[in-house]
PDB file of N, CA and C in Angstrom:
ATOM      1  N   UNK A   1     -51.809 -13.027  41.173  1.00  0.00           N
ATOM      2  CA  UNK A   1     -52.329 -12.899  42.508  1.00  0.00           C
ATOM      3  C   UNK A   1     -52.768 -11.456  42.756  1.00  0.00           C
ATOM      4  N   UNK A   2     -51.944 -10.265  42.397  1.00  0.00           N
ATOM      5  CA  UNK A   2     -52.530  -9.273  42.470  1.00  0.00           C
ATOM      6  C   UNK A   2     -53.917  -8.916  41.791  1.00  0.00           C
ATOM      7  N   UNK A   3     -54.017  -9.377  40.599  1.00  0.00           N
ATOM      8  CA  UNK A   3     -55.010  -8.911  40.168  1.00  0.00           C
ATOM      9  C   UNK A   3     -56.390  -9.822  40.568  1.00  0.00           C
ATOM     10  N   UNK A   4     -55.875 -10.657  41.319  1.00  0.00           N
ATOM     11  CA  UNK A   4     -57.331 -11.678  41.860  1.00  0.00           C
ATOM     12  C   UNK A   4     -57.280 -11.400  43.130  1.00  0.00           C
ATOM     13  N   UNK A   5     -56.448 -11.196  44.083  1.00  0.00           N
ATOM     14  CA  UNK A   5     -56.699 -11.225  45.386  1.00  0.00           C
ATOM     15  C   UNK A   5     -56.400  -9.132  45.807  1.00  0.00           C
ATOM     16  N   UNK A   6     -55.365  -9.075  45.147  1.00  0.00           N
ATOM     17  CA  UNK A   6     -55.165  -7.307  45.226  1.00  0.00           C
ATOM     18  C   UNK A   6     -54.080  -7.276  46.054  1.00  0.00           C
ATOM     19  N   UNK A   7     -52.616  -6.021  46.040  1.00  0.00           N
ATOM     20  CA  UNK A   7     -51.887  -5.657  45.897  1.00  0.00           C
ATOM     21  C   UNK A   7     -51.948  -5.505  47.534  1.00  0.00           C
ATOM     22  N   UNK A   8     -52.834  -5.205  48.140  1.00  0.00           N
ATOM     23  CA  UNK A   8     -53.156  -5.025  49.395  1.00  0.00           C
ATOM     24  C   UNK A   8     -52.814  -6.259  50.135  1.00  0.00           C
ATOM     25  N   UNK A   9     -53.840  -7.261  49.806  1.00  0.00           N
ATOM     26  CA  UNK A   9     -53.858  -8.641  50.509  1.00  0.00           C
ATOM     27  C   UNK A   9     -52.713  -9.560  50.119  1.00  0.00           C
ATOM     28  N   UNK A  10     -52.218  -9.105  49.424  1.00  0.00           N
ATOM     29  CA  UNK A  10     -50.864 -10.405  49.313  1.00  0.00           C
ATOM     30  C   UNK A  10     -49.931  -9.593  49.498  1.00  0.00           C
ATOM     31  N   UNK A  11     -49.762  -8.272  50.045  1.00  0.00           N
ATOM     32  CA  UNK A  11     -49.039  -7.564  50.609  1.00  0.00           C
ATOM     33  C   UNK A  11     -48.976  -8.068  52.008  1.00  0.00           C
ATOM     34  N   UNK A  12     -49.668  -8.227  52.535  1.00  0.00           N
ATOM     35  CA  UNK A  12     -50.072  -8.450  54.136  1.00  0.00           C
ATOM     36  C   UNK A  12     -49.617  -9.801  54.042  1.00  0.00           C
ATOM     37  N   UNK A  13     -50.148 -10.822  53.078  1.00  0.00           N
ATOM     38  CA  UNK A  13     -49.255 -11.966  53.207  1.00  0.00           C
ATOM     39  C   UNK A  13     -47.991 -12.060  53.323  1.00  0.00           C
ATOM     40  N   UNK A  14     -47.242 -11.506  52.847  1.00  0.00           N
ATOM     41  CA  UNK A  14     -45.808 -11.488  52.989  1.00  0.00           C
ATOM     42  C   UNK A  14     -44.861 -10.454  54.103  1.00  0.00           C
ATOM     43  N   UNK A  15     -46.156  -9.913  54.319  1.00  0.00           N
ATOM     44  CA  UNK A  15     -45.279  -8.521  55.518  1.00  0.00           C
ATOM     45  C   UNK A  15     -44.748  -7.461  54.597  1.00  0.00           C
ATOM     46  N   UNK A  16     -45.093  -6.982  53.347  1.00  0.00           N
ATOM     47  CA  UNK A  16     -44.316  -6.359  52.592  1.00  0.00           C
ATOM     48  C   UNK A  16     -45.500  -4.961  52.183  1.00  0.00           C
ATOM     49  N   UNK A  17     -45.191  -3.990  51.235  1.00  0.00           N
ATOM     50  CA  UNK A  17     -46.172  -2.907  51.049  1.00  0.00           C
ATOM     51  C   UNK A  17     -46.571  -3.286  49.362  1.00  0.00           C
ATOM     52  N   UNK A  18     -47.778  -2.395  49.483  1.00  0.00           N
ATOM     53  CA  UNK A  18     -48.631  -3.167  47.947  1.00  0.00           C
ATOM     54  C   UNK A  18     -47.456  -2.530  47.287  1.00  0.00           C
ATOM     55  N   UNK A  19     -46.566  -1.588  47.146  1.00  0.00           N
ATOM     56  CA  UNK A  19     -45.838  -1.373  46.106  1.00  0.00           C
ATOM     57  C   UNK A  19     -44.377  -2.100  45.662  1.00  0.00           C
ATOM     58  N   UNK A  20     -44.272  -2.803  46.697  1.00  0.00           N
ATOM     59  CA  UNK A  20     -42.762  -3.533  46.433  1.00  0.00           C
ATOM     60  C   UNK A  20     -43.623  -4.719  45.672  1.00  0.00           C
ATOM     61  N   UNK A  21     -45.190  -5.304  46.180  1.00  0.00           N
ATOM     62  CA  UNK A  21     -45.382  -6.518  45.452  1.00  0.00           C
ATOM     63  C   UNK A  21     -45.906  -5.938  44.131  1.00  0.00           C
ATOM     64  N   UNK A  22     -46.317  -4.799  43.640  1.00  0.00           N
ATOM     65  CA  UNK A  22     -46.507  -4.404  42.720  1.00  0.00           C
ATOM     66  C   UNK A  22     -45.669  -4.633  41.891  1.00  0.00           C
ATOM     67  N   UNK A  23     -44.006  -3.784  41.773  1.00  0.00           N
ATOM     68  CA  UNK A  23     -43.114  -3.948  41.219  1.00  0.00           C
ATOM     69  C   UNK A  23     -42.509  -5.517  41.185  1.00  0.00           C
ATOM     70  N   UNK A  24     -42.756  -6.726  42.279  1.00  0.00           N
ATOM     71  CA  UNK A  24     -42.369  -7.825  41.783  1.00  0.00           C
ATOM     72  C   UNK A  24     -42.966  -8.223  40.662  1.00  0.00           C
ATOM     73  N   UNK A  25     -44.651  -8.145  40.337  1.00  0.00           N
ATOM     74  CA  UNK A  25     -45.325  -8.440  39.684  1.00  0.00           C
ATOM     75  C   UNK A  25     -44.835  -7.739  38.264  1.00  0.00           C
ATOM     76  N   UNK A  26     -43.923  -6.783  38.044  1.00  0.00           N
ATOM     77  CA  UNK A  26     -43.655  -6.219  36.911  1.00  0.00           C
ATOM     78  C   UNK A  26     -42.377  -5.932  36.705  1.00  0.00           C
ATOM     79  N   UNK A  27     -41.756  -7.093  37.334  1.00  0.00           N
ATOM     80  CA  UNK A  27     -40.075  -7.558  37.242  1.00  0.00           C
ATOM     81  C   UNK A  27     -39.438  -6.307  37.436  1.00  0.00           C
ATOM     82  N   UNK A  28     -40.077  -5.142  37.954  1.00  0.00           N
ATOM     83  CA  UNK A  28     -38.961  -4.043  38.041  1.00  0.00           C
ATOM     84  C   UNK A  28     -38.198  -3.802  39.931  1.00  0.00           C
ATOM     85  N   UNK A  29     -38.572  -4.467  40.692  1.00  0.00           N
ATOM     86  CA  UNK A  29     -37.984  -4.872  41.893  1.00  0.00           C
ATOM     87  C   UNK A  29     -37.071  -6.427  42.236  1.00  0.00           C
ATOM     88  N   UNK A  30     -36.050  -6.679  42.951  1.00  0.00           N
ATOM     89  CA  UNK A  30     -35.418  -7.232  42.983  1.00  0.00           C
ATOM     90  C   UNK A  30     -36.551  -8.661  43.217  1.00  0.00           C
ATOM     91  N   UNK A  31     -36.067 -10.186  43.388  1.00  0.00           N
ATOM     92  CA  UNK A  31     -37.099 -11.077  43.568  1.00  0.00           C
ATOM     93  C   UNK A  31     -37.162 -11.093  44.920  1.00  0.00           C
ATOM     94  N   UNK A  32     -37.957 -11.692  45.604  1.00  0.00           N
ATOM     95  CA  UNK A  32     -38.144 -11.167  47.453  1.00  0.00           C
ATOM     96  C   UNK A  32     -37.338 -12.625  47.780  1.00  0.00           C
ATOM     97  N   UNK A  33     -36.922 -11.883  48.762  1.00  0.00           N
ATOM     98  CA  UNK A  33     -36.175 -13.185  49.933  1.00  0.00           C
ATOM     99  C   UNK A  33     -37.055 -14.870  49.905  1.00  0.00           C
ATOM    100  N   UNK A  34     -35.849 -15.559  50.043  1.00  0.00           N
ATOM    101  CA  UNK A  34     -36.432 -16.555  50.195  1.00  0.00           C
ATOM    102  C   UNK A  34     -37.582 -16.931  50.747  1.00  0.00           C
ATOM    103  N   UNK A  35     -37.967 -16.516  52.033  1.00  0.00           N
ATOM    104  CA  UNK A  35     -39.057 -16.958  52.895  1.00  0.00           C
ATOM    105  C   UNK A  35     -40.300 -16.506  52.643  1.00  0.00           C
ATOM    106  N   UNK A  36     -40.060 -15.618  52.006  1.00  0.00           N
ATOM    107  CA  UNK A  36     -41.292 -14.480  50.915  1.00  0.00           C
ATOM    108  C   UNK A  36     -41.819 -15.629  49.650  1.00  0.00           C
ATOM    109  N   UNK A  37     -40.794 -15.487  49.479  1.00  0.00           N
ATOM    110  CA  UNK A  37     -40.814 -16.357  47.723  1.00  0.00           C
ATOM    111  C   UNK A  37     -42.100 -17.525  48.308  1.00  0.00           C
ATOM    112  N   UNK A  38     -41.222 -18.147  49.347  1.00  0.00           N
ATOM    113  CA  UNK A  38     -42.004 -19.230  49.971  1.00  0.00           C
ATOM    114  C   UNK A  38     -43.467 -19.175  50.297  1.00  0.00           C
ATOM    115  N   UNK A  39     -43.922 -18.129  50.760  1.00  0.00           N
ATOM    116  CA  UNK A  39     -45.260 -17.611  51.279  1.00  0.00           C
ATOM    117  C   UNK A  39     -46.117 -17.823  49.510  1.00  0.00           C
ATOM    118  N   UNK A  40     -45.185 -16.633  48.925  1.00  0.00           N
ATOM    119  CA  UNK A  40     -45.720 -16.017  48.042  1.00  0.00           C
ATOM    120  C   UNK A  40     -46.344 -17.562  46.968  1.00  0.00           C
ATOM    121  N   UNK A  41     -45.843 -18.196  46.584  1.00  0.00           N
ATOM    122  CA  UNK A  41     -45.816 -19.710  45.956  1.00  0.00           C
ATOM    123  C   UNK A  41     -47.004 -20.210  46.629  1.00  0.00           C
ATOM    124  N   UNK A  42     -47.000 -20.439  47.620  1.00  0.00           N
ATOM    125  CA  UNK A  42     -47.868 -21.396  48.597  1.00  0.00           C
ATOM    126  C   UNK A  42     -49.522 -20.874  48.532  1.00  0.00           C
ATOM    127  N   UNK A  43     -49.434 -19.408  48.553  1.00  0.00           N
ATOM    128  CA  UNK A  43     -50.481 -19.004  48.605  1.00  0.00           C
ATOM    129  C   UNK A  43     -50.895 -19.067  47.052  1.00  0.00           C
ATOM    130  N   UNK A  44     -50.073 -18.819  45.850  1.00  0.00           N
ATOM    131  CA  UNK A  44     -50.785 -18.785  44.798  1.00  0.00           C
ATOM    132  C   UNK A  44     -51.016 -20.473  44.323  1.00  0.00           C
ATOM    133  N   UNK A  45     -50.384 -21.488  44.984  1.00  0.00           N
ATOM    134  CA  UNK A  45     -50.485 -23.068  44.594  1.00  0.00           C
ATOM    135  C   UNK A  45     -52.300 -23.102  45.347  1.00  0.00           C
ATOM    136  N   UNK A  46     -52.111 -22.306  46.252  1.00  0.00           N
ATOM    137  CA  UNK A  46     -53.825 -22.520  47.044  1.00  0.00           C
ATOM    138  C   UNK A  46     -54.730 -22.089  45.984  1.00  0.00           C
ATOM    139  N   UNK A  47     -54.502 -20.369  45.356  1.00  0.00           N
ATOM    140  CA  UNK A  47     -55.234 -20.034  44.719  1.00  0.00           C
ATOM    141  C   UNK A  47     -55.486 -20.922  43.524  1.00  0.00           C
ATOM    142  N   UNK A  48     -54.812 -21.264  42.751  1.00  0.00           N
ATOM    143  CA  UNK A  48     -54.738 -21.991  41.685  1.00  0.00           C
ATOM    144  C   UNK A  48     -55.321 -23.289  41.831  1.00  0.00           C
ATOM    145  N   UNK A  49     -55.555 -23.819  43.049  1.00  0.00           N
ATOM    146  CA  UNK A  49     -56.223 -24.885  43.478  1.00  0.00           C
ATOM    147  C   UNK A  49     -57.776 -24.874  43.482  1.00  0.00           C
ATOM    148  N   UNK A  50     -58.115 -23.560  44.617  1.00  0.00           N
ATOM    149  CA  UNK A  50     -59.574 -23.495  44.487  1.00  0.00           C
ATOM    150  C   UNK A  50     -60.268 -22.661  44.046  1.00  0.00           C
ATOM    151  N   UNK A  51     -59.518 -21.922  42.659  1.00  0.00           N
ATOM    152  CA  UNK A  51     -60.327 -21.077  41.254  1.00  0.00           C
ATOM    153  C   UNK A  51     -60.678 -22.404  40.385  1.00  0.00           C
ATOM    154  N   UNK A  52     -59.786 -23.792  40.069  1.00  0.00           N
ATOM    155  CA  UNK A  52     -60.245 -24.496  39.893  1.00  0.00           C
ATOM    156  C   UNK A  52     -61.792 -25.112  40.052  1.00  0.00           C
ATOM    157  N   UNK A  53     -62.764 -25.092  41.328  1.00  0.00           N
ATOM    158  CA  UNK A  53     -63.908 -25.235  41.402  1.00  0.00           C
ATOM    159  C   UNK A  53     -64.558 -24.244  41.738  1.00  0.00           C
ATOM    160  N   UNK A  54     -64.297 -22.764  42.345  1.00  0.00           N
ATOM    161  CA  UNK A  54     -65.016 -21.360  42.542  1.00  0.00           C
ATOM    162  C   UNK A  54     -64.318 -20.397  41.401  1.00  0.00           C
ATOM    163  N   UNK A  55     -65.056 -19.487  41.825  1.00  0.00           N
ATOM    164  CA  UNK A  55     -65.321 -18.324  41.090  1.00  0.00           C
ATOM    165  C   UNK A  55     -63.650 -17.427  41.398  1.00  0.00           C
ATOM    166  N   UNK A  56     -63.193 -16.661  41.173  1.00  0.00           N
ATOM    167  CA  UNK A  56     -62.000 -15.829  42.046  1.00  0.00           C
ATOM    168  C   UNK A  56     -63.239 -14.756  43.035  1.00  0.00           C
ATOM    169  N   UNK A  57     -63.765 -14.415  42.793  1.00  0.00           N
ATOM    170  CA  UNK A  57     -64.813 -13.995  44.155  1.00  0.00           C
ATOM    171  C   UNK A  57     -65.070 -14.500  45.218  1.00  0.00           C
ATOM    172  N   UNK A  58     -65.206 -15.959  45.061  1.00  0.00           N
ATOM    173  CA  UNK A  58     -65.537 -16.572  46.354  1.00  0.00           C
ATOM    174  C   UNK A  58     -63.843 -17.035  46.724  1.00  0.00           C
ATOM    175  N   UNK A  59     -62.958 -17.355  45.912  1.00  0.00           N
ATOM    176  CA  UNK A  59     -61.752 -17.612  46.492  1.00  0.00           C
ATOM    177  C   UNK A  59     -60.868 -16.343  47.167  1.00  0.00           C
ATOM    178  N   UNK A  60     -61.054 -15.131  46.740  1.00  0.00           N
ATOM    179  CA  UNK A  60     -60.848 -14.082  47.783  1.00  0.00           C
ATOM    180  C   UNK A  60     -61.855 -13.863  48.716  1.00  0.00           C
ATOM    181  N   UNK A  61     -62.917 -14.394  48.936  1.00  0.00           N
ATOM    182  CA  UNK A  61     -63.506 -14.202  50.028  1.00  0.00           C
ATOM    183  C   UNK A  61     -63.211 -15.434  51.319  1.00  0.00           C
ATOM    184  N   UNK A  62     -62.609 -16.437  50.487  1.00  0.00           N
ATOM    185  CA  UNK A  62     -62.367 -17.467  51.239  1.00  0.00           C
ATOM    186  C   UNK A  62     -60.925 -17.160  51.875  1.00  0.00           C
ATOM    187  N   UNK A  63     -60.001 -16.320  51.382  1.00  0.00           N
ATOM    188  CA  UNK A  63     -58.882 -15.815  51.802  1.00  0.00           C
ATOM    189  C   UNK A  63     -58.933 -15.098  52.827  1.00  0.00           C
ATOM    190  N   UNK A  64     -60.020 -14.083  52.858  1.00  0.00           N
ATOM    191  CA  UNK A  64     -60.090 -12.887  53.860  1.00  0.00           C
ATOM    192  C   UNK A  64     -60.869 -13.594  54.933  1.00  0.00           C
ATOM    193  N   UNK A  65     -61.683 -14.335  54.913  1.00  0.00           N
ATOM    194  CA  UNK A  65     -62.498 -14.719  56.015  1.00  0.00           C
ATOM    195  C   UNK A  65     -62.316 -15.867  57.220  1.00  0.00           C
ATOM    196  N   UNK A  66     -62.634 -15.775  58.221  1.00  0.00           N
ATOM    197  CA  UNK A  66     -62.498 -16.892  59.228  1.00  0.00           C
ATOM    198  C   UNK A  66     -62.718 -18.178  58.718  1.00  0.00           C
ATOM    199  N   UNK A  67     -61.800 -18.678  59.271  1.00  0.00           N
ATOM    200  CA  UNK A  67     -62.249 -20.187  58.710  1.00  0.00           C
ATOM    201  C   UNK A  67     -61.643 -20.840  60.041  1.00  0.00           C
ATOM    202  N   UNK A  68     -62.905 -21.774  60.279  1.00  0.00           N
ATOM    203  CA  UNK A  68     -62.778 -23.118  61.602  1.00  0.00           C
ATOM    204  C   UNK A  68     -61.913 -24.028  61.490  1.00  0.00           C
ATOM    205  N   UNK A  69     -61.920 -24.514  60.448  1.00  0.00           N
ATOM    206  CA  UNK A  69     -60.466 -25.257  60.818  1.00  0.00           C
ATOM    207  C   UNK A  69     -58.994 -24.190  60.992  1.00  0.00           C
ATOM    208  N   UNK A  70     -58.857 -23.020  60.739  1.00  0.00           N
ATOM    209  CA  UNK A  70     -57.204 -22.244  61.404  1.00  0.00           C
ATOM    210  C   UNK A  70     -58.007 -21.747  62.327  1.00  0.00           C
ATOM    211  N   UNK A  71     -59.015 -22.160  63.230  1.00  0.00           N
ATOM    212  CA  UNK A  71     -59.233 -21.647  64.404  1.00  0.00           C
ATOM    213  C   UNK A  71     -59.796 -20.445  64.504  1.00  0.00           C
ATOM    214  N   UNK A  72     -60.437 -19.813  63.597  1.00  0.00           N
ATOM    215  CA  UNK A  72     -61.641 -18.858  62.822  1.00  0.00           C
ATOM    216  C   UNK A  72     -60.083 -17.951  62.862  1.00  0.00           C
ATOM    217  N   UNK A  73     -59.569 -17.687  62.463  1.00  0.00           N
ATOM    218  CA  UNK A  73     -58.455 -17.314  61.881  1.00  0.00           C
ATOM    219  C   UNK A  73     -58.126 -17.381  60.557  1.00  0.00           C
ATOM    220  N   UNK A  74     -58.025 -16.643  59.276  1.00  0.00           N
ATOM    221  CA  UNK A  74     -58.611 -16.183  57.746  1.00  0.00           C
ATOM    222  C   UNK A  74     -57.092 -16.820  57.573  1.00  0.00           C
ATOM    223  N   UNK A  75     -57.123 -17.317  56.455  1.00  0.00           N
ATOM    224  CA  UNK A  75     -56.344 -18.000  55.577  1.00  0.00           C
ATOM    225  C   UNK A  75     -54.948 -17.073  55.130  1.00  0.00           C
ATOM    226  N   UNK A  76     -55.000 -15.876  55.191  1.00  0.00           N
ATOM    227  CA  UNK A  76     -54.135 -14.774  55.007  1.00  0.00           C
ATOM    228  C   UNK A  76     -53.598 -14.679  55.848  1.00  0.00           C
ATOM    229  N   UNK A  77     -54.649 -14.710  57.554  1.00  0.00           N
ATOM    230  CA  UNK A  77     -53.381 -14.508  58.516  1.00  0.00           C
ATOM    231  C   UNK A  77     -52.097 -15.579  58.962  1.00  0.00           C
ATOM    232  N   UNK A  78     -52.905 -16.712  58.145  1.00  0.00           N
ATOM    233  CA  UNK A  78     -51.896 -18.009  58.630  1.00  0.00           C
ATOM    234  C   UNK A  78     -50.696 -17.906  57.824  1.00  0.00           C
ATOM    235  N   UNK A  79     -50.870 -17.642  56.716  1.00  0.00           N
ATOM    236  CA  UNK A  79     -49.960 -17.796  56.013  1.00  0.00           C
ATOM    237  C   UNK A  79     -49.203 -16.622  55.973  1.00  0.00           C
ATOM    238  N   UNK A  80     -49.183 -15.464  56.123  1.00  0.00           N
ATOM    239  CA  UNK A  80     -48.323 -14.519  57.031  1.00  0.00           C
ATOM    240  C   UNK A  80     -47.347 -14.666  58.201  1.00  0.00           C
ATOM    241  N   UNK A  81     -48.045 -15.636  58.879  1.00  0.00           N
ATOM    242  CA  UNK A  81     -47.663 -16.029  60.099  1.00  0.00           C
ATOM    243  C   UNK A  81     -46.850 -17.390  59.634  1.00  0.00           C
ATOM    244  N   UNK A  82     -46.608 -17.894  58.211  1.00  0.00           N
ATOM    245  CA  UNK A  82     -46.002 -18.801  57.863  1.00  0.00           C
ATOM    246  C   UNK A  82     -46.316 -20.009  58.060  1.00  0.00           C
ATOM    247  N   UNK A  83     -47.678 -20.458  57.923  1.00  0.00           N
ATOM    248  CA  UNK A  83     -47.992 -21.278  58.214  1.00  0.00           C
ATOM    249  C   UNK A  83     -48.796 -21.718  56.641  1.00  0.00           C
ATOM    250  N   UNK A  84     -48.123 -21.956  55.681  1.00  0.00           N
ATOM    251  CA  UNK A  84     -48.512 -22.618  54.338  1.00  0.00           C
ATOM    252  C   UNK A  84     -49.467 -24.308  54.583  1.00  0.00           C
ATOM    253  N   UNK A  85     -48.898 -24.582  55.351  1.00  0.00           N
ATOM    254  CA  UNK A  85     -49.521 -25.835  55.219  1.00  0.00           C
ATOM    255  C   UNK A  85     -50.390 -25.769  55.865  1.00  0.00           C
ATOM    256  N   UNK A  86     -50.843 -25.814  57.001  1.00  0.00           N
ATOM    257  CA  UNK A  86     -52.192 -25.435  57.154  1.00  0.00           C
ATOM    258  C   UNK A  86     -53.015 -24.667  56.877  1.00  0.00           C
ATOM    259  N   UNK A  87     -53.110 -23.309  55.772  1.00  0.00           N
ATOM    260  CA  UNK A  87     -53.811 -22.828  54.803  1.00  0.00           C
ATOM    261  C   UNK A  87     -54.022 -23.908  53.775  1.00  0.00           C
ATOM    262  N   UNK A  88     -53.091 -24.326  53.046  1.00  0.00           N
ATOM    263  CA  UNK A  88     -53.530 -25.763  52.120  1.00  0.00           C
ATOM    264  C   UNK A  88     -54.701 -26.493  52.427  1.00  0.00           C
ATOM    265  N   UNK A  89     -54.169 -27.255  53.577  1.00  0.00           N
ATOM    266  CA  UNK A  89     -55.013 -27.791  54.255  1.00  0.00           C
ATOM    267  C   UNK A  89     -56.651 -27.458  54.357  1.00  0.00           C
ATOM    268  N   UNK A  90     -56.268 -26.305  54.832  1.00  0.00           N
ATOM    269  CA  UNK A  90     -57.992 -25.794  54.988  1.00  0.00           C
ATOM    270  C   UNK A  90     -58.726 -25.496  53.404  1.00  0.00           C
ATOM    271  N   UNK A  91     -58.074 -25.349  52.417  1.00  0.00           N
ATOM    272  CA  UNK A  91     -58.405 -25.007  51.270  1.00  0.00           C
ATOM    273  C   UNK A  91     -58.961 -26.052  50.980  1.00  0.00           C
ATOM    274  N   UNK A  92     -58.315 -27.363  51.045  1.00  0.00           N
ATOM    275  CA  UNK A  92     -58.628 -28.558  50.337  1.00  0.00           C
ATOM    276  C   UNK A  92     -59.688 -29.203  51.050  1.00  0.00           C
ATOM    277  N   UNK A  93     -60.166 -29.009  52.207  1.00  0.00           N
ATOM    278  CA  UNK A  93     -61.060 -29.256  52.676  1.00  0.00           C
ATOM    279  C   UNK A  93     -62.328 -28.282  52.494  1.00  0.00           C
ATOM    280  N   UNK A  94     -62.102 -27.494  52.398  1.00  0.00           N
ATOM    281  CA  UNK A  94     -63.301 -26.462  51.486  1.00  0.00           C
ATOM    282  C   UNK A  94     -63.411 -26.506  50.427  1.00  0.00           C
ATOM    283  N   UNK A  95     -62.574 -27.316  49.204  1.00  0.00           N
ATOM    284  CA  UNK A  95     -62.728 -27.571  48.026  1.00  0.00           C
ATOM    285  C   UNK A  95     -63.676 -28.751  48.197  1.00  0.00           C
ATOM    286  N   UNK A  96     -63.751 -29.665  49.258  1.00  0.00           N
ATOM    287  CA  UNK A  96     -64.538 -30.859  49.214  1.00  0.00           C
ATOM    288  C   UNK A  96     -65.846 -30.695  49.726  1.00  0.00           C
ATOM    289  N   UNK A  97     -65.842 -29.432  50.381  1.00  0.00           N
ATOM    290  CA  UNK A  97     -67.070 -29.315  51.134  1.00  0.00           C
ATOM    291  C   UNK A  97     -66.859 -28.727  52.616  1.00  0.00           C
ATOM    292  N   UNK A  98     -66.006 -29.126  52.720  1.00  0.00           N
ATOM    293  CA  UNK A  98     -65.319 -29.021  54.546  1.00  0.00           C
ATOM    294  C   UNK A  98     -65.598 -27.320  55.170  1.00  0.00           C
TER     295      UNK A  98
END
């Protein structure tokens, strides 16, 4: 995830700083709290979903940007805000076309 979306943006997903997710990414920090873990999973089950039919360019752009179904509200902020399933949601409907 860091190296497709960046140390920055899945920082902000979790409420955490690019350097603690840095060091998760290189097993030298403890593993993050449960509810983290949780974010952290959800968002990469999305990514892993729609690199499947895009590019990782357009799937970080689809991360950062408004999207109408979360209410032009970007896919990052929902899921910050803990809201995994309706980021899914909106993914899979932009995987179809939506």
């Amino acid at each position: 995830m860091n190296e497709n979306l960046g140390p920055k943006l899945v920082a902000f997903m979790v409420g955490k700083s690019p350097q603690t997710v840095s060091r998760w990414a290189e097993g030298t920090q403890r593993p993050p709290q449960p509810e983290v873990e949780r974010k952290l999973r959800g968002a990469f089950q999305i990514f892993q979903h729609l690199v499947e039919r895009d590019s990782r360019h357009v799937v970080r752009a689809w991360f950062i940007g408004m999207n109408p179904q979360l209410e032009d509200r970007s896919p990052t902020e929902v899921i910050a805000d803990g809201d995994v399933r309706a980021a899914m949601s909106a993914a899979r409907a932009f995987s179809i076309g939506g």
